[in-house]
Protein backbone atom coordinates (compact mmCIF):
# COMPACT_ATOMS: atom_id res chain seq x y z
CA UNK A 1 0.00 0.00 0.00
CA UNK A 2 1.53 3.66 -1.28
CA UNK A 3 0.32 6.92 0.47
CA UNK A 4 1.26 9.92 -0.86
CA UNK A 5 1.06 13.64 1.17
CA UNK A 6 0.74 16.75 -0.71
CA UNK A 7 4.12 18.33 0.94
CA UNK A 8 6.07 15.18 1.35
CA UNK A 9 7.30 11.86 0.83
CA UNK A 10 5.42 8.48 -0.51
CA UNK A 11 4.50 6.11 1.77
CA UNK A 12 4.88 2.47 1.57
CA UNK A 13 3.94 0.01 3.65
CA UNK A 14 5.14 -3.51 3.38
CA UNK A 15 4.19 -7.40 4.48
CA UNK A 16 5.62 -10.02 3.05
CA UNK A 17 5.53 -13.88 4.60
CA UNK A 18 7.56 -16.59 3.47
CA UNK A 19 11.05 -15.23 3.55
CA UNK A 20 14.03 -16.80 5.20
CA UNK A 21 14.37 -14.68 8.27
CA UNK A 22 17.28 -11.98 7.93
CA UNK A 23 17.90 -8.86 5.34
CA UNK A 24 16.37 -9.13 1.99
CA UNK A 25 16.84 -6.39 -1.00
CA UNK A 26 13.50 -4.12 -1.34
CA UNK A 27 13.52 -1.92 -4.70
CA UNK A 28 11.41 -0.66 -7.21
CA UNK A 29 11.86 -2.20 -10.45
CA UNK A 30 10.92 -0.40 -13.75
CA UNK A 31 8.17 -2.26 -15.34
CA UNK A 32 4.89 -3.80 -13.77
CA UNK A 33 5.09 -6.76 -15.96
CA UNK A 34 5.13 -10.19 -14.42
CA UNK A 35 4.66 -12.26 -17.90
CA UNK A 36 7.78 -14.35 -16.71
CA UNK A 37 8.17 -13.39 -13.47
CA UNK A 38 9.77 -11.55 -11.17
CA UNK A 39 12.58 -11.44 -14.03
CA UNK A 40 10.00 -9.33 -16.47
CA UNK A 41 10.11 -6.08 -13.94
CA UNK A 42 13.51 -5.07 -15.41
CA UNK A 43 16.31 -3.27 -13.69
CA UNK A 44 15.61 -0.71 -10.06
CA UNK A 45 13.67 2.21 -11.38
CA UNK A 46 16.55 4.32 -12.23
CA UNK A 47 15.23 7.62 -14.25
CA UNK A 48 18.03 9.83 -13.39
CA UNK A 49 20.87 7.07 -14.26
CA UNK A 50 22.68 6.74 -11.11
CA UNK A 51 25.13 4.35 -9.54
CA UNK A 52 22.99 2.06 -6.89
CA UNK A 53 23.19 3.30 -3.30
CA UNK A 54 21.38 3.49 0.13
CA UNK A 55 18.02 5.08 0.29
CA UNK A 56 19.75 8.24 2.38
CA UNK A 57 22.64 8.56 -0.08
CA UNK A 58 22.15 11.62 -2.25
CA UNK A 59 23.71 9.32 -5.08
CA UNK A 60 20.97 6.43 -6.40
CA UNK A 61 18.86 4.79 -7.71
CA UNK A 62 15.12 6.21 -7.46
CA UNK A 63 13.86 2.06 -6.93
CA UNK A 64 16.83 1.94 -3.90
CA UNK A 65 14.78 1.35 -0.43
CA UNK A 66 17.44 -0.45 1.26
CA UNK A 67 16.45 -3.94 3.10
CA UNK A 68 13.34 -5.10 4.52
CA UNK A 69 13.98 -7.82 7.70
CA UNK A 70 12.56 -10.96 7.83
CA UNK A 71 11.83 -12.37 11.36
CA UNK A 72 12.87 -15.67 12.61
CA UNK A 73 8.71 -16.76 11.63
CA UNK A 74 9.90 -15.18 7.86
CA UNK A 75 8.06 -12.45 8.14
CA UNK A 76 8.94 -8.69 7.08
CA UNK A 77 7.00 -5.74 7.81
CA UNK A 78 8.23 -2.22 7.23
CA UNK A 79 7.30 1.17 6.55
CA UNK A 80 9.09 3.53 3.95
CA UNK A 81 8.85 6.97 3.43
CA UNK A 82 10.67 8.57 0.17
CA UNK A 83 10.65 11.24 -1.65
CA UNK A 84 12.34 9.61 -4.86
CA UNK A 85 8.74 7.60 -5.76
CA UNK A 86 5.62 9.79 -6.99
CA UNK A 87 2.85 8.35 -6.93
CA UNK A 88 2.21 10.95 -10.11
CA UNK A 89 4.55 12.47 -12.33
CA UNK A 90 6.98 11.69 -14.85
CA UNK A 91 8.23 9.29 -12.29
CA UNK A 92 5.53 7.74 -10.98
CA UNK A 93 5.71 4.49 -9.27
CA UNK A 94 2.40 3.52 -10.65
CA UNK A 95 2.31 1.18 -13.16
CA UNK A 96 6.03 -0.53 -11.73
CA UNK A 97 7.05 -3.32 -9.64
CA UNK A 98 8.36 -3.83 -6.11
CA UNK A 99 10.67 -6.69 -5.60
CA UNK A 100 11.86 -8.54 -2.95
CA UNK A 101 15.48 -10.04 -3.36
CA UNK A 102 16.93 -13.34 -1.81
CA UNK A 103 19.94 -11.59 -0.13
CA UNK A 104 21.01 -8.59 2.19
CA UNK A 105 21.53 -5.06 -0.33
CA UNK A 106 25.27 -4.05 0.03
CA UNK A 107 23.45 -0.60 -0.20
CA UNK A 108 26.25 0.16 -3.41
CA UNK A 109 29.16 -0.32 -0.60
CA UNK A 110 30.18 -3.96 -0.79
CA UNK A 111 32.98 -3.94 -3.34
CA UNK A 112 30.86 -6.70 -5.20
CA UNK A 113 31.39 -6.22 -8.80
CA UNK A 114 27.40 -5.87 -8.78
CA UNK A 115 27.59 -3.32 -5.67
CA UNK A 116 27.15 -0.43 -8.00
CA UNK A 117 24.24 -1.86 -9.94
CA UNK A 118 22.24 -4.52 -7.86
CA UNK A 119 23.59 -3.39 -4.55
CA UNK A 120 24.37 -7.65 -4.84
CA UNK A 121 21.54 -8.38 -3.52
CA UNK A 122 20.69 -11.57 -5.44
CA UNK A 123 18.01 -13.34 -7.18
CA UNK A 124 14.17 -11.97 -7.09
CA UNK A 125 12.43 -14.00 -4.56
CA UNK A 126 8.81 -11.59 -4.79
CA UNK A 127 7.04 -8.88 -7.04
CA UNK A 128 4.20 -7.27 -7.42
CA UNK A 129 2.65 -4.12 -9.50
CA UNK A 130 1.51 -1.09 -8.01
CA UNK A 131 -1.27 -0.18 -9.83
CA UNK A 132 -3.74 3.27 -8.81
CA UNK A 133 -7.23 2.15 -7.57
């Protein structure tokens, strides 16, 4: 679920079950499309061409919102506020994916060959498409 204030940030709150308990990846994707998958979303919604980082860093990808944590019952549940996702606009998040990834994001400061792209965070374990009601 997406909320969006007038004056500030959107709003996203998040519940996923089924996860191996720990850090998982948590980014918006470019496309909605889940034709074949998770894999069909594309690359982290990246509109201003960015390297990947943390969702604080001033340098990153629109799509970077950091880790979600899975408890030891693999459950995550989080709330995330940015200002990088309209839910209108040029940017919009409407009409894109959210994806859950198998593995911890570096946040862009692993080293990983991948750090600067996927943040390393692995394969795509969840998706869905935000869509406006």
């Amino acid at each position: 679920m997406c909320s969006l204030r007038s004056t500030g940030p959107t709003t996203v709150n998040v519940r996923v079950t089924g996860l191996t308990p720990g850090p998982h990846g948590f980014h918006l994707h470019e496309y909605g499309d889940t034709t074949n998958g998770c894999i069909s979303t594309g690359a982290h919604f990246n509109p201003t061409n960015m390297t990947h980082g943390a969702p604080e860093d001033e340098v990153r990808h629109a799509g970077d919102l950091g880790n979600i944590v899975a408890n030891a019952d693999g459950v995550a549940e989080a709330t995330i506020a940015d200002k990088q996702i309209p839910l209108d606009g040029p940017n919009t998040v409407i009409g894109r994916a959210f994806v859950v990834h198998e593995l911890e994001d570096d946040l862009g400061k692993g080293g990983h060959e991948l750090s600067l792209t996927t943040g390393n965070a692995g394969g795509r374990l969840a998706c869905g498409m935000l869509k406006s009601r």
